[in-house]
Protein backbone atom coordinates (compact mmCIF):
# COMPACT_ATOMS: atom_id res chain seq x y z
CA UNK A 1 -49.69 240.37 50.16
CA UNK A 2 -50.54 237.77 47.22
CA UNK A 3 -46.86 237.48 46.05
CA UNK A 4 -45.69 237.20 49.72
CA UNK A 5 -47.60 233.80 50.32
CA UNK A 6 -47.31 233.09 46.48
CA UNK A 7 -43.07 233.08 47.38
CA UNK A 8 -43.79 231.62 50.88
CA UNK A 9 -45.82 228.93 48.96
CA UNK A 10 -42.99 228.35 46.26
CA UNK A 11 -40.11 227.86 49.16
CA UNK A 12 -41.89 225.63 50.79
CA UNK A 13 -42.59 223.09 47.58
CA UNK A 14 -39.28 224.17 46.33
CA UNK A 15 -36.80 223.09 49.25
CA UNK A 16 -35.77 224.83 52.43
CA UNK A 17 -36.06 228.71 52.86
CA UNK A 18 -33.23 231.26 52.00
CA UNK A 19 -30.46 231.54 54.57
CA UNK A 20 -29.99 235.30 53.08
CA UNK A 21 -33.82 236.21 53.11
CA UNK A 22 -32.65 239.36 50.84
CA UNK A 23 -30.76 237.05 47.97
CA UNK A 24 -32.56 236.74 44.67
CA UNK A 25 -33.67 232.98 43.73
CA UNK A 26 -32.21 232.58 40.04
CA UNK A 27 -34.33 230.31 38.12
CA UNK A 28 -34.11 227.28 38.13
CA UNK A 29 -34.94 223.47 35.96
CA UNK A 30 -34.68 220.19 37.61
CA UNK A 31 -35.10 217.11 35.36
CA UNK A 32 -34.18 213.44 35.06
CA UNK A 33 -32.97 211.86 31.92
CA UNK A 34 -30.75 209.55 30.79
CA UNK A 35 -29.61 205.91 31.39
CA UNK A 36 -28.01 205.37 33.69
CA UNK A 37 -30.31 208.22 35.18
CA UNK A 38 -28.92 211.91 36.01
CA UNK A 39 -30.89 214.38 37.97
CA UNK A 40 -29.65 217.71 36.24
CA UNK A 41 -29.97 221.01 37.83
CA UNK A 42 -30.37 224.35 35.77
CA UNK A 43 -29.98 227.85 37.25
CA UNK A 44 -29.64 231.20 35.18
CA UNK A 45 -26.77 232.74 36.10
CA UNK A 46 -25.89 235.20 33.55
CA UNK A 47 -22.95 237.70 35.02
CA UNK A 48 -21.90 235.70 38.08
CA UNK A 49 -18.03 234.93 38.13
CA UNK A 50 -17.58 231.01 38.29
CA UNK A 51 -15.95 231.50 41.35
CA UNK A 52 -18.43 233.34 43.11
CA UNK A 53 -20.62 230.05 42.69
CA UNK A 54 -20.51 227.76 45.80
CA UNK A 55 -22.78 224.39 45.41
CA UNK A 56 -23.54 222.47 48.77
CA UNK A 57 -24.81 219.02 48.98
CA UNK A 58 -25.96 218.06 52.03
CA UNK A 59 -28.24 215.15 52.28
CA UNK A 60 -31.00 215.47 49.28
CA UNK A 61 -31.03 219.36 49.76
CA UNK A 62 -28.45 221.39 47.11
CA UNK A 63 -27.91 224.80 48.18
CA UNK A 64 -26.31 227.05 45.28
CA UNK A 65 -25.25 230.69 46.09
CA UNK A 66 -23.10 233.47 44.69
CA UNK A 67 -23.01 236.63 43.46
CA UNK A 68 -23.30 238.86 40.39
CA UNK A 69 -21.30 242.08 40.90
CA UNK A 70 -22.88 244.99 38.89
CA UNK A 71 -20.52 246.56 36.26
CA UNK A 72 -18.46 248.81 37.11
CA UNK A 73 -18.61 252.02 35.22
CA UNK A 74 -20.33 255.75 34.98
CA UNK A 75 -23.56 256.88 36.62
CA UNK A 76 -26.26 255.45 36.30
CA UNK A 77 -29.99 256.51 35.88
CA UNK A 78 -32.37 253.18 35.28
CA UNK A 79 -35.90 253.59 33.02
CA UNK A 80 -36.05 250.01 34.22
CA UNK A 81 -34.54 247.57 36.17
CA UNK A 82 -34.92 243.61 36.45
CA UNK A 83 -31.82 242.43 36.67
CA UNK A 84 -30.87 241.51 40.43
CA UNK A 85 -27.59 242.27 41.07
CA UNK A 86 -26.04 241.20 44.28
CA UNK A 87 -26.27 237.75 46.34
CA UNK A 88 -28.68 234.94 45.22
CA UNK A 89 -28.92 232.13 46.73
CA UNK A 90 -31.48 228.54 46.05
CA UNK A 91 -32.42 225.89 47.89
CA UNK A 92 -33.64 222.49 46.18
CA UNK A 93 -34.71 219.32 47.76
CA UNK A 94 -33.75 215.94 45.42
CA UNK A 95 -36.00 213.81 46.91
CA UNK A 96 -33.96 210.96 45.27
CA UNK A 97 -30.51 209.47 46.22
CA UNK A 98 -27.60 210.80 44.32
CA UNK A 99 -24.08 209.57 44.05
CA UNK A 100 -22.06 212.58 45.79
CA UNK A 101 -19.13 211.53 44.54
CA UNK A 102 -20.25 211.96 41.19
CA UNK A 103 -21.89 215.21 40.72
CA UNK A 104 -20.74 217.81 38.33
CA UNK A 105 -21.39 221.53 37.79
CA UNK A 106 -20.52 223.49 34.55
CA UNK A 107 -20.94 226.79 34.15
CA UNK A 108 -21.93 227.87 30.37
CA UNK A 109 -23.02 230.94 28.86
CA UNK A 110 -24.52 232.28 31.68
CA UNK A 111 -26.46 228.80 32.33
CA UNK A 112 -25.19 226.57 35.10
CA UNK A 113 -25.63 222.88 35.29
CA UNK A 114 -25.34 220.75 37.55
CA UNK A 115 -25.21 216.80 37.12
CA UNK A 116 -26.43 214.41 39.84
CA UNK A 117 -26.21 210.42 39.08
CA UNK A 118 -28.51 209.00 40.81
CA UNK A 119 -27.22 206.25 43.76
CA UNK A 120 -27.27 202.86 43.17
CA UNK A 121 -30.72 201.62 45.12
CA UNK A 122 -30.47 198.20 46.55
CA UNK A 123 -32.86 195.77 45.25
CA UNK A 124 -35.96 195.42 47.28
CA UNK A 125 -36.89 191.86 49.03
CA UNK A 126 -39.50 190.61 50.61
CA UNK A 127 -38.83 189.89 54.60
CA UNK A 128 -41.18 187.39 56.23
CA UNK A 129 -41.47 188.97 59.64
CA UNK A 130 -42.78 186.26 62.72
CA UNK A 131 -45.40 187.68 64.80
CA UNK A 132 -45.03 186.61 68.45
CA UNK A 133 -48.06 186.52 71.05
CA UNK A 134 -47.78 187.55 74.41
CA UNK A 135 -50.71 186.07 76.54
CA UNK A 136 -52.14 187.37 79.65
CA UNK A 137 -54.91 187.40 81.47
């Protein structure tokens, strides 16, 4: 039952929820660095076919799903197993404007990244807002 709210926990800090409650959630780094600034995403990946990869940007959440196909071969009778094999799928808020039109995803020994430049912010100014008074009795 402690791992069940321990995940529930994670998804929520993490981003929205699975859409495929039974994918695996690859792991995943999310840092900034550079200058101009780039939010980079990194999943491990290791066996999924580049184009079984789809990455979704909508608003600040990134959804990236796929999946890694087991290898095909003889029978098979596991000691142990870790690897999930199938559909994965993850879910990541930005919380930070990014420049759509720039991102980027390479996928690299088994590691994918994905680049994010951040969007151009508007500088901030100061507004002198009037106050009016409405009187009445």
């Amino acid at each position: 039952m402690q791992g069940e709210v321990d995940q529930l926990f994670m998804e929520l800090w993490a981003g929205a929820p699975s859409r495929h409650p039974a994918a695996a959630r690859p792991p995943a780094d999310v840092y900034l660095a550079g200058d101009p600034p780039v939010l980079t995403v990194q999943l491990d990946v290791a066996g999924a076919d580049p184009g079984a990869i789809a990455v979704q940007l909508e608003g600040d959440l990134l959804t990236i799903s796929g999946r890694r196909e087991r290898p095909a071969g003889e029978r098979r009778r596991y000691h142990h197993a870790e690897i999930d094999w199938g559909p994965f799928e993850r879910r990541l808020r930005l919380n930070v404007p990014v420049d759509a039109d720039r991102v980027t995803a390479l996928l690299e020994r088994g590691l994918l990244t994905i680049c994010l430049p951040l969007a151009q912010r508007t500088p901030e100014r100061r507004v002198e807002i009037s106050v009016q008074g409405v009187s009445g009795g």
